[in-house]
C-alpha atoms as a PDB file:
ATOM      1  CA  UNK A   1     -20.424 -23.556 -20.789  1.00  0.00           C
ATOM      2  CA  UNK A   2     -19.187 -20.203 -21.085  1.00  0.00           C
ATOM      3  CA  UNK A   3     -15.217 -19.711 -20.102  1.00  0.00           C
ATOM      4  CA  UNK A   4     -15.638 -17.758 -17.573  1.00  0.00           C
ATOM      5  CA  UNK A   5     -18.016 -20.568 -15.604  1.00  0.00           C
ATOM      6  CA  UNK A   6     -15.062 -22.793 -16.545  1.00  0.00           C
ATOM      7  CA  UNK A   7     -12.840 -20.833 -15.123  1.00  0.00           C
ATOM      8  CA  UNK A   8     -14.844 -20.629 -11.763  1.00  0.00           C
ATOM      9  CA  UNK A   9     -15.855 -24.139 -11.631  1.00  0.00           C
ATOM     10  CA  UNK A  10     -11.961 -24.856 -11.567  1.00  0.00           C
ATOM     11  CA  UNK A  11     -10.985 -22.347  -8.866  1.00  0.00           C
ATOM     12  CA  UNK A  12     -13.687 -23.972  -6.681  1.00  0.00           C
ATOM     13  CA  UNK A  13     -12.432 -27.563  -7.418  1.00  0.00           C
ATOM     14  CA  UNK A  14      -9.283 -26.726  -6.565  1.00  0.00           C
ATOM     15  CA  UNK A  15     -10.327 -25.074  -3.263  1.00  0.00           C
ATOM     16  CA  UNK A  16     -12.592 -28.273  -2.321  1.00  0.00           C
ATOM     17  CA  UNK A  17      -9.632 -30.371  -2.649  1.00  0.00           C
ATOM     18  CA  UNK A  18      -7.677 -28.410  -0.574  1.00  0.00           C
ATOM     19  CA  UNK A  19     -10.343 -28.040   1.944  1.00  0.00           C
ATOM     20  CA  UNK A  20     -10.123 -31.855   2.125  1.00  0.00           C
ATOM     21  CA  UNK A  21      -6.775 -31.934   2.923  1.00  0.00           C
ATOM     22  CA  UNK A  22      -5.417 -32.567  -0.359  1.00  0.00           C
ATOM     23  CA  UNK A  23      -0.966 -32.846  -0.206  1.00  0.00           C
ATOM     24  CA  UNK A  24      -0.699 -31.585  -4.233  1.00  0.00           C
ATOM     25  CA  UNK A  25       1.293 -28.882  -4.744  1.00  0.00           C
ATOM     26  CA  UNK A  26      -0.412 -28.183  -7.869  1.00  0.00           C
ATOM     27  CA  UNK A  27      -3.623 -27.971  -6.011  1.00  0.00           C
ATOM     28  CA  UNK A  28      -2.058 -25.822  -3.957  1.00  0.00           C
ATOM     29  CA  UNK A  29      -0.604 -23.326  -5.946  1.00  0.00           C
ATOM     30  CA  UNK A  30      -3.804 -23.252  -8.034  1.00  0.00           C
ATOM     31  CA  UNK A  31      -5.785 -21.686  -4.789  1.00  0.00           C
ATOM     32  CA  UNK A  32      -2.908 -19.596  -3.912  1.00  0.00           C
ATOM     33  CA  UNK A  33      -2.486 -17.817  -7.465  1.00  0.00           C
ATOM     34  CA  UNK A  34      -6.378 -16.330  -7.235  1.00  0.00           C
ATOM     35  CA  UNK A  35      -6.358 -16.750  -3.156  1.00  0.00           C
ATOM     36  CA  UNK A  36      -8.058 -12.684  -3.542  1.00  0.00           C
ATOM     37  CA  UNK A  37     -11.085 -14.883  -5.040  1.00  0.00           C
ATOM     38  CA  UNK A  38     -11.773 -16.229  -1.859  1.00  0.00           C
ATOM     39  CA  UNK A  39     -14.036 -14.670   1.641  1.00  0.00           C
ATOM     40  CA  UNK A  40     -12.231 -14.316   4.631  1.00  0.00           C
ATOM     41  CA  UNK A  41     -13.446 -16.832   6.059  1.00  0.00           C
ATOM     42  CA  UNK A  42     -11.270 -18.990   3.830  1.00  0.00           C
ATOM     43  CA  UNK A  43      -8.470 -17.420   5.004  1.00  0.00           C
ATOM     44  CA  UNK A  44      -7.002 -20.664   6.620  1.00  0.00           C
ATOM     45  CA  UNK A  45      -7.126 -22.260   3.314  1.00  0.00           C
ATOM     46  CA  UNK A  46      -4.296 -19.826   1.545  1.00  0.00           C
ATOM     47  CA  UNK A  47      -2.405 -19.802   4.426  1.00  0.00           C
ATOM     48  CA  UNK A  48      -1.955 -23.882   4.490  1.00  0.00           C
ATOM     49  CA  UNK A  49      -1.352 -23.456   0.852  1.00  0.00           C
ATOM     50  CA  UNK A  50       1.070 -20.985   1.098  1.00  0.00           C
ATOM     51  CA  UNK A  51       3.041 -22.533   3.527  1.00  0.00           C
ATOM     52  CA  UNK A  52       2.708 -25.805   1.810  1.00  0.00           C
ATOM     53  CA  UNK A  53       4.496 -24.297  -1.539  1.00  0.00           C
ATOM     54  CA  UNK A  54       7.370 -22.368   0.634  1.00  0.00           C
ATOM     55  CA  UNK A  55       8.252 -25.674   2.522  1.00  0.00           C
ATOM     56  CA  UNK A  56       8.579 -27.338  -1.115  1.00  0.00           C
ATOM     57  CA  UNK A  57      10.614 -24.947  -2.873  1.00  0.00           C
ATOM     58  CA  UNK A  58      13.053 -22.429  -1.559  1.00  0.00           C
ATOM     59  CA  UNK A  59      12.587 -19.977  -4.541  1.00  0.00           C
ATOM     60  CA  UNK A  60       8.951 -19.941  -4.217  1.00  0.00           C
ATOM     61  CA  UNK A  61       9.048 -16.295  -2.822  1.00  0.00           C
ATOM     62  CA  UNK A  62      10.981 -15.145  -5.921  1.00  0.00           C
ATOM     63  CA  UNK A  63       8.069 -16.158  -8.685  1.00  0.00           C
ATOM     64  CA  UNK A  64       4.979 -15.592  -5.675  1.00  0.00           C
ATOM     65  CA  UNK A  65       2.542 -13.193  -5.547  1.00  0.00           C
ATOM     66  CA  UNK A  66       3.444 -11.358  -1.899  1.00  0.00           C
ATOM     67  CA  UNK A  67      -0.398 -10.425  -1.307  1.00  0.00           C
ATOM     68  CA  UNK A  68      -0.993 -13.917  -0.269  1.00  0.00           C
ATOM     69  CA  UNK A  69       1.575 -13.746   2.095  1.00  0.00           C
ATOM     70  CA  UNK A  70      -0.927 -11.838   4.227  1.00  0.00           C
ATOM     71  CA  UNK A  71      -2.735 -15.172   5.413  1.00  0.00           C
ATOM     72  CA  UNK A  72       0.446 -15.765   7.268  1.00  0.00           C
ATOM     73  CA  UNK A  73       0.726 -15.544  11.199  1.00  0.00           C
ATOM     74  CA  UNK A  74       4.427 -14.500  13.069  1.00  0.00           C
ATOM     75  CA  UNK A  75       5.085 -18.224  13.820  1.00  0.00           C
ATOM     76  CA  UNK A  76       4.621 -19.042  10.523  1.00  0.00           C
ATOM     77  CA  UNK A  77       7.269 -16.216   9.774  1.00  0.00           C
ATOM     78  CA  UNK A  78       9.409 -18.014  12.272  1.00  0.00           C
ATOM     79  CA  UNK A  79       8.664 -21.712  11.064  1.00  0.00           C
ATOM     80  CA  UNK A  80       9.103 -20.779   6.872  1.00  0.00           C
ATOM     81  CA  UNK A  81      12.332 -18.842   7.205  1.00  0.00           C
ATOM     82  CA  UNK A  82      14.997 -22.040   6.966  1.00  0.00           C
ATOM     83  CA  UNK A  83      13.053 -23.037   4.065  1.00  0.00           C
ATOM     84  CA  UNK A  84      12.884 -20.025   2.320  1.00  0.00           C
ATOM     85  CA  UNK A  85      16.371 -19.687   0.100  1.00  0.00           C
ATOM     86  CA  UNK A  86      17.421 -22.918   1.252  1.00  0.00           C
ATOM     87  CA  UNK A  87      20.857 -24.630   0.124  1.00  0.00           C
ATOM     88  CA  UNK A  88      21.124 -21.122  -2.036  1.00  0.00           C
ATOM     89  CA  UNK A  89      24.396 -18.394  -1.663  1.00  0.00           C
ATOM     90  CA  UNK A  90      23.923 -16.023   0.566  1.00  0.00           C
ATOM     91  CA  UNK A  91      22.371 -13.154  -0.797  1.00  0.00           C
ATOM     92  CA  UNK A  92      19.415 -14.847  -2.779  1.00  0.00           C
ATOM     93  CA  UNK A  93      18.521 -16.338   0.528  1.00  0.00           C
ATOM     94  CA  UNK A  94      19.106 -12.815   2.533  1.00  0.00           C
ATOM     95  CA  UNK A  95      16.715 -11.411  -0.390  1.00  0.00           C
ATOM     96  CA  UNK A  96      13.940 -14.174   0.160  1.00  0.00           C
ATOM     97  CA  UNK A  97      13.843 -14.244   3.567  1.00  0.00           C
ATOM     98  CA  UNK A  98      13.060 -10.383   3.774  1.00  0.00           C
ATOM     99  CA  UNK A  99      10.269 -10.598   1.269  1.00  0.00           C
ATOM    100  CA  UNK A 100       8.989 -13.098   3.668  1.00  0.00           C
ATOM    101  CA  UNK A 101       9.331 -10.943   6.688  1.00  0.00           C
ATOM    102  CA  UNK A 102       8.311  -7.602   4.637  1.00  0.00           C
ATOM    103  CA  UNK A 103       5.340  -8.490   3.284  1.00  0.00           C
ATOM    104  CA  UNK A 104       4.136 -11.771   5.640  1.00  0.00           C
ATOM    105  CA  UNK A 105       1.168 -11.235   7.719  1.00  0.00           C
ATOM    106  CA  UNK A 106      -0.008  -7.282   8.085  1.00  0.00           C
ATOM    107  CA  UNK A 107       2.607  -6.275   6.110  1.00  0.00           C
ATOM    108  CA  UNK A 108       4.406  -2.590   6.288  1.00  0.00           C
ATOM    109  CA  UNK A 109       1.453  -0.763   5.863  1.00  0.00           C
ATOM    110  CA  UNK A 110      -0.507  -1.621   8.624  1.00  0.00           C
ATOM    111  CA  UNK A 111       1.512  -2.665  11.510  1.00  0.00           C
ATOM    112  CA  UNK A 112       0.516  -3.437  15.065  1.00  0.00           C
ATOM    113  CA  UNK A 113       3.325  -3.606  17.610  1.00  0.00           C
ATOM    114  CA  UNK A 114       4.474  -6.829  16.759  1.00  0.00           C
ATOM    115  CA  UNK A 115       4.463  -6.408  12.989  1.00  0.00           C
ATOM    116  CA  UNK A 116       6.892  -3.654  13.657  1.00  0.00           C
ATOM    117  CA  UNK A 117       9.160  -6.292  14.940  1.00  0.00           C
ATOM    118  CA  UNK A 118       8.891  -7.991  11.921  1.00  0.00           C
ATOM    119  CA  UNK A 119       9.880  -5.023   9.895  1.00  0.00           C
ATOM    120  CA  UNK A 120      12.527  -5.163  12.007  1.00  0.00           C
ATOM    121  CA  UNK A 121      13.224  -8.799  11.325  1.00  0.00           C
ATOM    122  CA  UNK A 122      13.120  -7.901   7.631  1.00  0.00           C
ATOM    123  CA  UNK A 123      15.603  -5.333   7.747  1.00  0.00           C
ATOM    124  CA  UNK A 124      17.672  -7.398   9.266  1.00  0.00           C
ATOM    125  CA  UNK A 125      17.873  -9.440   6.552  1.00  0.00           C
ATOM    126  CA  UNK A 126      17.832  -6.985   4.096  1.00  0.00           C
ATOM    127  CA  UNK A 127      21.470  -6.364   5.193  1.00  0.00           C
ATOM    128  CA  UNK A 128      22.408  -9.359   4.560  1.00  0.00           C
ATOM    129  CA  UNK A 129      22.271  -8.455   0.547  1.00  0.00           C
ATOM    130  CA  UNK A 130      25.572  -7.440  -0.959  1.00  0.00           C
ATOM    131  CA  UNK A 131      25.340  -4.388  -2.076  1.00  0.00           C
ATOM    132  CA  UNK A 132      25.977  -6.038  -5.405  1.00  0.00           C
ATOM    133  CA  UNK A 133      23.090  -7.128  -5.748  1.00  0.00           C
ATOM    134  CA  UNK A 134      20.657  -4.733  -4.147  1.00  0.00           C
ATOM    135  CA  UNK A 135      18.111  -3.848  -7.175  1.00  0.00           C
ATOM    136  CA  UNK A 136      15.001  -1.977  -6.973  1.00  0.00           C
ATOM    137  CA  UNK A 137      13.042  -4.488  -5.152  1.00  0.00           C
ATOM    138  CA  UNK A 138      15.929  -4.366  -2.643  1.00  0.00           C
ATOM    139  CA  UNK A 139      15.492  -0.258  -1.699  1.00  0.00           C
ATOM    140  CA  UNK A 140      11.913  -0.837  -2.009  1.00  0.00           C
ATOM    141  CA  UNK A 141      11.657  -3.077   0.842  1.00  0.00           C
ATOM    142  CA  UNK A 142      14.147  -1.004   2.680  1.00  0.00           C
ATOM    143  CA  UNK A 143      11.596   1.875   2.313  1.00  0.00           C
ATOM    144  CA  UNK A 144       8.334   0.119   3.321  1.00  0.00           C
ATOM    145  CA  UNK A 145       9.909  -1.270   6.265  1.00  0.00           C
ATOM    146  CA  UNK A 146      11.682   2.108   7.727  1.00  0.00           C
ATOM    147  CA  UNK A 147       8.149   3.526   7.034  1.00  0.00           C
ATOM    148  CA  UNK A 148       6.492   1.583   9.723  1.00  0.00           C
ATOM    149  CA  UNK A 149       9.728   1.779  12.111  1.00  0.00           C
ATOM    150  CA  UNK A 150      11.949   4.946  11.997  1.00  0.00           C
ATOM    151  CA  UNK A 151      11.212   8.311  10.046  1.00  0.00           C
ATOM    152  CA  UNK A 152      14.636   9.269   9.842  1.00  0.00           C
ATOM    153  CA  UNK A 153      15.782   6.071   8.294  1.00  0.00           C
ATOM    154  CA  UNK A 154      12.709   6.350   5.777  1.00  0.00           C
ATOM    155  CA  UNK A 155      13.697   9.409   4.909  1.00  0.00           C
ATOM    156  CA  UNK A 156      17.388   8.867   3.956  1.00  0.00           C
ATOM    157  CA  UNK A 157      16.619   5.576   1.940  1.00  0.00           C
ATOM    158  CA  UNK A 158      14.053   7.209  -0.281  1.00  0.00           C
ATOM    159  CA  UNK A 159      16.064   9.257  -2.277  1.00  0.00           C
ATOM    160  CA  UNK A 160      17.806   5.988  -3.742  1.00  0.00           C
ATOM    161  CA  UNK A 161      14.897   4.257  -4.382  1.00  0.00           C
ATOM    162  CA  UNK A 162      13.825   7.509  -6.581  1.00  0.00           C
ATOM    163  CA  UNK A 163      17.129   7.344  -8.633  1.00  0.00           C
ATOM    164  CA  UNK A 164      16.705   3.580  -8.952  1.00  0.00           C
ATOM    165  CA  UNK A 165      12.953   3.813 -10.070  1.00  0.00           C
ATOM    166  CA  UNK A 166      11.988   4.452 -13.894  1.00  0.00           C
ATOM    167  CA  UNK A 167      10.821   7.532 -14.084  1.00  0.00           C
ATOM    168  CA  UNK A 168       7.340   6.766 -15.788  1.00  0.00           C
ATOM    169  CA  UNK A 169       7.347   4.445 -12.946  1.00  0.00           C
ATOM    170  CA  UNK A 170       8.257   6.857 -10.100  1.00  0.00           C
ATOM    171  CA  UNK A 171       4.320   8.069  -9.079  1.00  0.00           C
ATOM    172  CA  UNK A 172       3.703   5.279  -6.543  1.00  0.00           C
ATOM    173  CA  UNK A 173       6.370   5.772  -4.135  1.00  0.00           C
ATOM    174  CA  UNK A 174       6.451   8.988  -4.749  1.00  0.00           C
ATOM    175  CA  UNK A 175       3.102   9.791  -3.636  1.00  0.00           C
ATOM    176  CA  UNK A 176       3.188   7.480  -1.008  1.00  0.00           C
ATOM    177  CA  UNK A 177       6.458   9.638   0.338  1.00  0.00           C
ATOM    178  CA  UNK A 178       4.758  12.892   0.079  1.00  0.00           C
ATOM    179  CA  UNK A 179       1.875  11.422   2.140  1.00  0.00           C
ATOM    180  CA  UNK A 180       3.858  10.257   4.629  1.00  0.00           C
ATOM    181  CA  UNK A 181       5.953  13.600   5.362  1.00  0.00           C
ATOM    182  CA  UNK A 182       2.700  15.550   4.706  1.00  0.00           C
ATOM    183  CA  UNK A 183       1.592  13.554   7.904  1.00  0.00           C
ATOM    184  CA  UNK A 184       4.685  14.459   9.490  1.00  0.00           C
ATOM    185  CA  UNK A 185       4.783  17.942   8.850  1.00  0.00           C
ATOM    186  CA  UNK A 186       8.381  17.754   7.400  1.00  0.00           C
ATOM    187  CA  UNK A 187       7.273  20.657   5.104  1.00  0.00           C
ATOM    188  CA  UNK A 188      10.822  21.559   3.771  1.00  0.00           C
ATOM    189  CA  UNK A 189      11.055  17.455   2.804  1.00  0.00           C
ATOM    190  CA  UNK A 190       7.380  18.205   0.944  1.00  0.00           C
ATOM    191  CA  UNK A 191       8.333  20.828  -0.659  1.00  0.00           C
ATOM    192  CA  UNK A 192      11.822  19.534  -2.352  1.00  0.00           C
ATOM    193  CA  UNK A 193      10.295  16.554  -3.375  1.00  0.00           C
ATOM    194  CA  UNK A 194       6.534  17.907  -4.238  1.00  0.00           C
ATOM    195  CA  UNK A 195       8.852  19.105  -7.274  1.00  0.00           C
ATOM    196  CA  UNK A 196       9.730  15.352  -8.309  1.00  0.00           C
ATOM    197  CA  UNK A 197       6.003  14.980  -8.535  1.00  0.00           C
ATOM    198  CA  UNK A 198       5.536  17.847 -11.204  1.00  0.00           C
ATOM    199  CA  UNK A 199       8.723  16.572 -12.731  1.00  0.00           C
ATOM    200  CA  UNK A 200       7.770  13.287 -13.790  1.00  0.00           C
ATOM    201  CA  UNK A 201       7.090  12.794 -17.632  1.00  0.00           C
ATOM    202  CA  UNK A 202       4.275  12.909 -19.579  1.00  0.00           C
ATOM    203  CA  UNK A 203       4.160   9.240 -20.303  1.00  0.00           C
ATOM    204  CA  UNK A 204       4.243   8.360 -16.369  1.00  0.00           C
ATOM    205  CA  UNK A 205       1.276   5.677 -14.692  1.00  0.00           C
ATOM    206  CA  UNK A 206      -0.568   7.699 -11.805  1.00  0.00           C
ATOM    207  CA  UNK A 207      -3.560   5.809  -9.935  1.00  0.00           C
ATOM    208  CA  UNK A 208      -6.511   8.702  -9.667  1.00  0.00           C
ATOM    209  CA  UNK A 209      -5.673   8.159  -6.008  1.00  0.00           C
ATOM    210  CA  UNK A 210      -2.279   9.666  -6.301  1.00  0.00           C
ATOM    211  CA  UNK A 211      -3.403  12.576  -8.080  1.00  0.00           C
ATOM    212  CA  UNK A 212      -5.958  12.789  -4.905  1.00  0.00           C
ATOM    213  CA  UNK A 213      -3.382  12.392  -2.115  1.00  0.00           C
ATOM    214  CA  UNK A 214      -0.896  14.629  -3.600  1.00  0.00           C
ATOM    215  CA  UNK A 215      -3.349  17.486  -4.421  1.00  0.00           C
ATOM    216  CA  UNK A 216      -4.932  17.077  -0.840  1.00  0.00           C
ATOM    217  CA  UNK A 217      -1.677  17.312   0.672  1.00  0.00           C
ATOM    218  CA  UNK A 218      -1.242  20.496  -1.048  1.00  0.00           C
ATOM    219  CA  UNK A 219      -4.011  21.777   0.727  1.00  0.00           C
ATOM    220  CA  UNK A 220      -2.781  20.667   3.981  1.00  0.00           C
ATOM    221  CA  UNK A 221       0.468  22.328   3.265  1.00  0.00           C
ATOM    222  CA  UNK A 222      -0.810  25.188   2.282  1.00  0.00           C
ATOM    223  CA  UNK A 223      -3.082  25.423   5.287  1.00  0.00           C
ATOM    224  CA  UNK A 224       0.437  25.033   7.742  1.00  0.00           C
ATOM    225  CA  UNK A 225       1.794  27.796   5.530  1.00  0.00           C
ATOM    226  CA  UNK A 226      -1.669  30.205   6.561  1.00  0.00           C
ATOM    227  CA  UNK A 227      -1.439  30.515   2.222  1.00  0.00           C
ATOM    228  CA  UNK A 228      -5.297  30.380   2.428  1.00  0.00           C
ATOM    229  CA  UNK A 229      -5.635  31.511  -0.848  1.00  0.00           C
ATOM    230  CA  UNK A 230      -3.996  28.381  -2.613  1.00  0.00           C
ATOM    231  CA  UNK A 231      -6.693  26.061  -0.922  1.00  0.00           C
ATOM    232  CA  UNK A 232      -9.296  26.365  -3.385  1.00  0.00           C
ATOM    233  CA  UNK A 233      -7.911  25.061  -6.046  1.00  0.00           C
ATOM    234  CA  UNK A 234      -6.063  21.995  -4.072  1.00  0.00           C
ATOM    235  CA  UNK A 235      -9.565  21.055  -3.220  1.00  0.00           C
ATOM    236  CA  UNK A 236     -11.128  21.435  -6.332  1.00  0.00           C
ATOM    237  CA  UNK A 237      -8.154  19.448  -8.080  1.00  0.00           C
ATOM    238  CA  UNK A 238      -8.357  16.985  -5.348  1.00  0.00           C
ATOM    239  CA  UNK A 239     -12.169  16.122  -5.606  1.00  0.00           C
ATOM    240  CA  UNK A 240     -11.463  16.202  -9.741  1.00  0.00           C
ATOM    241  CA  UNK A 241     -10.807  12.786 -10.078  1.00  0.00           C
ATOM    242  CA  UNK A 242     -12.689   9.541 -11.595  1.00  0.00           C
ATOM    243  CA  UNK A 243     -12.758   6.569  -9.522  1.00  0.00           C
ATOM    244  CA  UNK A 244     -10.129   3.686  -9.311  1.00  0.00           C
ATOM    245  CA  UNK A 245     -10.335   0.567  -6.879  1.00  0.00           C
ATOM    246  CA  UNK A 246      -8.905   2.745  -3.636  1.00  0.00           C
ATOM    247  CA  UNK A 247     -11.226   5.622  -4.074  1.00  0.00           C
ATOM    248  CA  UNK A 248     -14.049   3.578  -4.717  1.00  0.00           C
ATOM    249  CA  UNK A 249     -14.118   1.308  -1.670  1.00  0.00           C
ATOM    250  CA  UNK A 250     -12.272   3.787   0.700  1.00  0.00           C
ATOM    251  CA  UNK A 251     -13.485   7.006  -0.490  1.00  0.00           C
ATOM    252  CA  UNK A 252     -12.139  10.674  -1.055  1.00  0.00           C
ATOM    253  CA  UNK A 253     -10.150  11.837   1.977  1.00  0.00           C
ATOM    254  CA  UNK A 254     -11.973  14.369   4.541  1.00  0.00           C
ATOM    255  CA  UNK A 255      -8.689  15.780   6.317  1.00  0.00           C
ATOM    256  CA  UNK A 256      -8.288  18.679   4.906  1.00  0.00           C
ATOM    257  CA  UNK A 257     -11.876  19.859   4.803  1.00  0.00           C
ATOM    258  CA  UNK A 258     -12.507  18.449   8.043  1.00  0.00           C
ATOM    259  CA  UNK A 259      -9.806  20.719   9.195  1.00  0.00           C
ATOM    260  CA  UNK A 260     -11.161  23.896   6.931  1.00  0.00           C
ATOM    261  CA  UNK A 261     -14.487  22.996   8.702  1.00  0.00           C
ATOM    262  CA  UNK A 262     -12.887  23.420  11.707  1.00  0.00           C
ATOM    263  CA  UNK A 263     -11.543  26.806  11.161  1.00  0.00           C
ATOM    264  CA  UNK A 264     -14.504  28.076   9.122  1.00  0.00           C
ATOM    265  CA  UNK A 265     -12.552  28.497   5.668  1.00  0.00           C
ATOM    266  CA  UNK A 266     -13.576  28.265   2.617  1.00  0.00           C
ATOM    267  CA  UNK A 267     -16.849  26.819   2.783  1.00  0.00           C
ATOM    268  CA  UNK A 268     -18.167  27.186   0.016  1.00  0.00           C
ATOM    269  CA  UNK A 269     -15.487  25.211  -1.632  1.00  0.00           C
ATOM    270  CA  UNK A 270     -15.795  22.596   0.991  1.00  0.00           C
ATOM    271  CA  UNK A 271     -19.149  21.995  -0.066  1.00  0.00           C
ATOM    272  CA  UNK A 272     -18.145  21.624  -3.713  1.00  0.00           C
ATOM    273  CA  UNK A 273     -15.497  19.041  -2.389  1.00  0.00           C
ATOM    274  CA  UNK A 274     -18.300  17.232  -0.311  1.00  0.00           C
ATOM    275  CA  UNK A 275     -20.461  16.945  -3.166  1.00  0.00           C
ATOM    276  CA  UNK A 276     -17.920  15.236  -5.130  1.00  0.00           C
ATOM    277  CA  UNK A 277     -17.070  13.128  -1.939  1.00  0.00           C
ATOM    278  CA  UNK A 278     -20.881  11.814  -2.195  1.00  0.00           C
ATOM    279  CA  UNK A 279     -20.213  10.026  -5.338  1.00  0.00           C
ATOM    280  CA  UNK A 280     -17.816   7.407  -3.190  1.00  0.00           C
ATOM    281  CA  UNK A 281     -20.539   5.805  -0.951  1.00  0.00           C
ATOM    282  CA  UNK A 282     -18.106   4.490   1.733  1.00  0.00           C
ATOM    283  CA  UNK A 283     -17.316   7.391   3.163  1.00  0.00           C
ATOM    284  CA  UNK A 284     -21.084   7.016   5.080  1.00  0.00           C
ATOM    285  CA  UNK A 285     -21.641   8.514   8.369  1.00  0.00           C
ATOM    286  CA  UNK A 286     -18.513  11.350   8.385  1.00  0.00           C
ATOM    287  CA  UNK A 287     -19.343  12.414   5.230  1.00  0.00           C
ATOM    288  CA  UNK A 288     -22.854  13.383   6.057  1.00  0.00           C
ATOM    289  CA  UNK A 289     -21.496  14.662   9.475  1.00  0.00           C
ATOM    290  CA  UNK A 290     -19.163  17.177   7.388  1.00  0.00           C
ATOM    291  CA  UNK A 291     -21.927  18.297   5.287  1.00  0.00           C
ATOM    292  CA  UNK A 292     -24.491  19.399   8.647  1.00  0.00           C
ATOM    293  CA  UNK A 293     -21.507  20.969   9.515  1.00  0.00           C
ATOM    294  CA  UNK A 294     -20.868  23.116   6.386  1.00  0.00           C
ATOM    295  CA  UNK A 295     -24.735  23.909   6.376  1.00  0.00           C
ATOM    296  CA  UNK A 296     -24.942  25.126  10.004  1.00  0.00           C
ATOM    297  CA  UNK A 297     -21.733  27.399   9.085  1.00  0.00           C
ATOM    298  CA  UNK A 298     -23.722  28.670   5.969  1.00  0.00           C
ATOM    299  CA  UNK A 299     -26.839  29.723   7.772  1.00  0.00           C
END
């Protein structure tokens, strides 16, 4: 039998024994470590298991994968948290508990209203941390949750999470920062730290969808600036990209030409930018409303 049928053929005895009700922690943490393998309609499965490991051992969340987290509902925030960091000092547990609250259920990067509580709830928590011993994964937490719950606050932590960060490892946040004041039109905040971006060394790891977003914002801030002249090649650099797993299930992003559509500017490079869109097939129905659009304005 091949390995990889081996491999499969465990996962899936594992998961049967859980779906019988199996106690094992082992069986337990063997669903949980590939819980991604599994439909959504298994989703009740890695949230038993998860909440099976954190009741058994309070440093679970410090070896965990926080993706799984997800299956979790807000009462099973409420009913983990005197487990997690358990019988530990202080800050250890402070630290656990907000990794439970920061990335349990939606998470910070999709919030509804009362996921923005539990940002909230996280914070909270992530006060509780001497300063001590506040290390990267501290100020990154601290980010993602003032992301989802107050602009201004997000926008004073981030500059310590930047010093804190390795700078071949700085491209993540950083892009994600420049999205997020690109959407709030804090153009003097783009613009100082659009800078960082260009900064960054040679050796640095940058997902093709960074190099998207950050090119793409470009275009959007050079559109608020009227500096039509610049958008051309932000949308030519933004299309120029090979596909990683973001771009190919969610697509290139149609904001700025859907906005240069709008205005009737520069079409022609819009439908250069739309052809290159039509190699990500998610982007379905808007995409092929964008490109009647261009054609109508080209007639």
């Amino acid at each position: 039998m091949p390995a990889r049928s081996l491999e499969d053929a465990a996962f899936s005895f594992y998961v049967e024994q859980l779906r019988r009700g199996s106690a094992d922690p082992y069986v337990a943490y063997r669903v949980y470590e590939k819980s991604w393998q599994l439909p959504r309609k298994d989703a009740s499965l890695v949230r038993r298991a998860t909440i099976h490991l954190i009741e058994g051992d309070p440093w679970f969340l410090a070896m965990g994968t926080p993706i799984a987290l997800s299956a979790l509902e807000i009462e099973d925030l409420e009913h983990l948290t005197p487990f997690v960091g358990a019988g530990l000092a202080r800050g250890p547990a402070a630290m656990l508990r907000a990794i439970l609250w920061c990335w349990g259920r939606r998470g910070p990067y999709h919030p509804d209203r009362a996921g923005r509580a539990q940002l909230r709830r996280a914070l909270g928590f992530l006060q509780k941390v001497p300063a001590g011993q506040r290390d990267v994964a501290w100020h990154q937490m601290l980010v993602n949750c003032c992301r989802a719950v107050d602009y201004v606050k997000y926008r004073r932590a981030f500059p310590k999470l930047l010093d804190v960060t390795d700078p071949a490892s700085r491209a993540s946040a950083l892009h994600d920062f420049l999205n997020v004041v690109c959407r709030n039109k804090d153009w003097e905040t783009y613009d100082r730290y659009r800078r960082a971006w260009d900064q960054l060394p040679p050796a640095h790891h940058a997902c093709e969808c960074y190099v998207h977003d950050v090119h793409t914002d470009d275009g959007l801030r050079a559109a608020a600036a009227r500096s039509w002249e610049a958008i051309p090649e932000a949308l030519n650099k933004a299309g120029a990209v090979r596909g990683c797993p973001h771009l190919n299930t969610g697509g290139l992003r149609l904001d700025l030409v859907r906005s240069l559509v709008s205005r009737n500017k520069h079409i022609a490079a819009v439908r250069m930018y739309l052809e290159r869109a039509a190699a990500f097939p998610s982007l379905g129905k808007e995409l092929a409303k964008l490109r009647r659009a261009v054609e109508q304005r080209s007639r």
